[in-house]
C-alpha atoms as a PDB file:
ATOM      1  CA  UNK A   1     128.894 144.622  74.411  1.00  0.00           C
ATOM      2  CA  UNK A   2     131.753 146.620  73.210  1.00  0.00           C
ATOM      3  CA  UNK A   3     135.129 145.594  72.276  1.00  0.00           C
ATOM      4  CA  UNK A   4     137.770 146.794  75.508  1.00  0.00           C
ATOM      5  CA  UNK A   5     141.214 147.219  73.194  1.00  0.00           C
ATOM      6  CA  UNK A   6     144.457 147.869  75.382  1.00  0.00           C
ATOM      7  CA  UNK A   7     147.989 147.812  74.074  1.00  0.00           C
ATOM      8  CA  UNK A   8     149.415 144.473  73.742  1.00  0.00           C
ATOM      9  CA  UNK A   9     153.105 142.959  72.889  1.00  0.00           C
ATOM     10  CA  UNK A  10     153.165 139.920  71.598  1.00  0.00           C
ATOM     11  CA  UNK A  11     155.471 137.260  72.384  1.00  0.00           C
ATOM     12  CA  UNK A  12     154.760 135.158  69.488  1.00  0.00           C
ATOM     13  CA  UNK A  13     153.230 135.088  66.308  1.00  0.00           C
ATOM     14  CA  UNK A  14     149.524 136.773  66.575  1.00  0.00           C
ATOM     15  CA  UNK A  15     147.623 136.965  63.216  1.00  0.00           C
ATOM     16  CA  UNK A  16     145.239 140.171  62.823  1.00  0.00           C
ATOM     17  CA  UNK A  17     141.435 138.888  62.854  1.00  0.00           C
ATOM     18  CA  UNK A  18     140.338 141.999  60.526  1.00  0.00           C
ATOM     19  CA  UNK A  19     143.499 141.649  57.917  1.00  0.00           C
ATOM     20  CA  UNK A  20     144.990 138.480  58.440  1.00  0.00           C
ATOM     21  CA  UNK A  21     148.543 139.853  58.656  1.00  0.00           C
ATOM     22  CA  UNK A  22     150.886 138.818  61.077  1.00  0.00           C
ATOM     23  CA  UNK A  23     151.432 141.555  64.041  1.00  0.00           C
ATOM     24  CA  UNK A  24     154.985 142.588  64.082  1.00  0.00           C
ATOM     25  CA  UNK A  25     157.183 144.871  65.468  1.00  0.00           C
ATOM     26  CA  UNK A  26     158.629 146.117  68.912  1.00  0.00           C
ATOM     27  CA  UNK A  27     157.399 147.032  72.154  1.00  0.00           C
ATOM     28  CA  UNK A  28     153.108 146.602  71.966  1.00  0.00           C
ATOM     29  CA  UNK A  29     152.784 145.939  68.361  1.00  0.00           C
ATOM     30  CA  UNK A  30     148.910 145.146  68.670  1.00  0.00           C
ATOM     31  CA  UNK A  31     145.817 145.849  70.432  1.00  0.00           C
ATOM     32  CA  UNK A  32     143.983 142.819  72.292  1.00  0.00           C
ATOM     33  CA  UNK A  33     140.312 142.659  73.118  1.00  0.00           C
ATOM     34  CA  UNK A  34     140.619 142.191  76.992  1.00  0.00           C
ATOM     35  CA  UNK A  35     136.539 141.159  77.469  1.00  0.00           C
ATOM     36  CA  UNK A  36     135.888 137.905  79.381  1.00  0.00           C
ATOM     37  CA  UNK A  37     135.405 136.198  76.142  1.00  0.00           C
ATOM     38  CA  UNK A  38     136.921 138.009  72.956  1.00  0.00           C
ATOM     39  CA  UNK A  39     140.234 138.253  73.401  1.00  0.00           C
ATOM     40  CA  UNK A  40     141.075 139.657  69.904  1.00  0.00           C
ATOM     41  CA  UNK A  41     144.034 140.714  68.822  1.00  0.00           C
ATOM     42  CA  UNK A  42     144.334 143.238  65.591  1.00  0.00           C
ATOM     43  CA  UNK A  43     146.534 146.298  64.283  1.00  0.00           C
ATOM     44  CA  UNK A  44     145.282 149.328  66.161  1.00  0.00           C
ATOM     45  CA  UNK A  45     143.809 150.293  62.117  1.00  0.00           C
ATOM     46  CA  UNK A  46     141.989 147.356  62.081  1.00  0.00           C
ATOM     47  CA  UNK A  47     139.963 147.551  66.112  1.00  0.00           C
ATOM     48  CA  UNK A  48     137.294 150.050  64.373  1.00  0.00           C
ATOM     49  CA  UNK A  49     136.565 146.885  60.901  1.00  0.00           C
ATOM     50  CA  UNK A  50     136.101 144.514  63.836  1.00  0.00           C
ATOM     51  CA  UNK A  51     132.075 144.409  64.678  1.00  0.00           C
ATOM     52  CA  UNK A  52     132.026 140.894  65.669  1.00  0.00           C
ATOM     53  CA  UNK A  53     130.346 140.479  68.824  1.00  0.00           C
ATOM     54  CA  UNK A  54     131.362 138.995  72.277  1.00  0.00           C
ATOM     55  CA  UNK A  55     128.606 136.589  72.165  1.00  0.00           C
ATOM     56  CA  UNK A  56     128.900 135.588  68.590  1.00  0.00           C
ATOM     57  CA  UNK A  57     132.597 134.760  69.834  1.00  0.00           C
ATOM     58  CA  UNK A  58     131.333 132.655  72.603  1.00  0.00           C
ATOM     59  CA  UNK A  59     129.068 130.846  70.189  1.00  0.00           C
ATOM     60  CA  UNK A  60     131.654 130.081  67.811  1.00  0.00           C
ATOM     61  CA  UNK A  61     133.887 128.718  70.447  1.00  0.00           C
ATOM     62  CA  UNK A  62     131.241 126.384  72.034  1.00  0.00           C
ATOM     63  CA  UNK A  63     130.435 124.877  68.462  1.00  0.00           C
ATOM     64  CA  UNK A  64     133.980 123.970  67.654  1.00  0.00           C
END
């Protein structure tokens, strides 16, 4: 399943998942995975390093 990214602001800190670096900036700094399960939030540079999967996400949340 493919990543859906839409144009997100973020109303407090957000950390990239590809770079680590904290999302900054105004208006819709980021992008946001809006899938069921994802919800991933990265610099619009970073959506195309980001492979992960939706069900690997699923499978790390259940494990936790």
């Amino acid at each position: 399943m493919e990543h859906e990214w839409h144009k997100k602001h973020f109303s407090k800190p957000t950390m990239c998942k590809a770079c680590s670096k904290l999302i900054w900036g105004l208006g819709k700094q980021g992008f946001e995975c809006q899938g069921t399960i994802a919800q991933v939030a990265c610099y619009r540079e970073c959506a195309a390093h980001i492979k992960i999967s939706h069900d690997l996400l699923e499978l790390r949340r259940t494990t936790r």
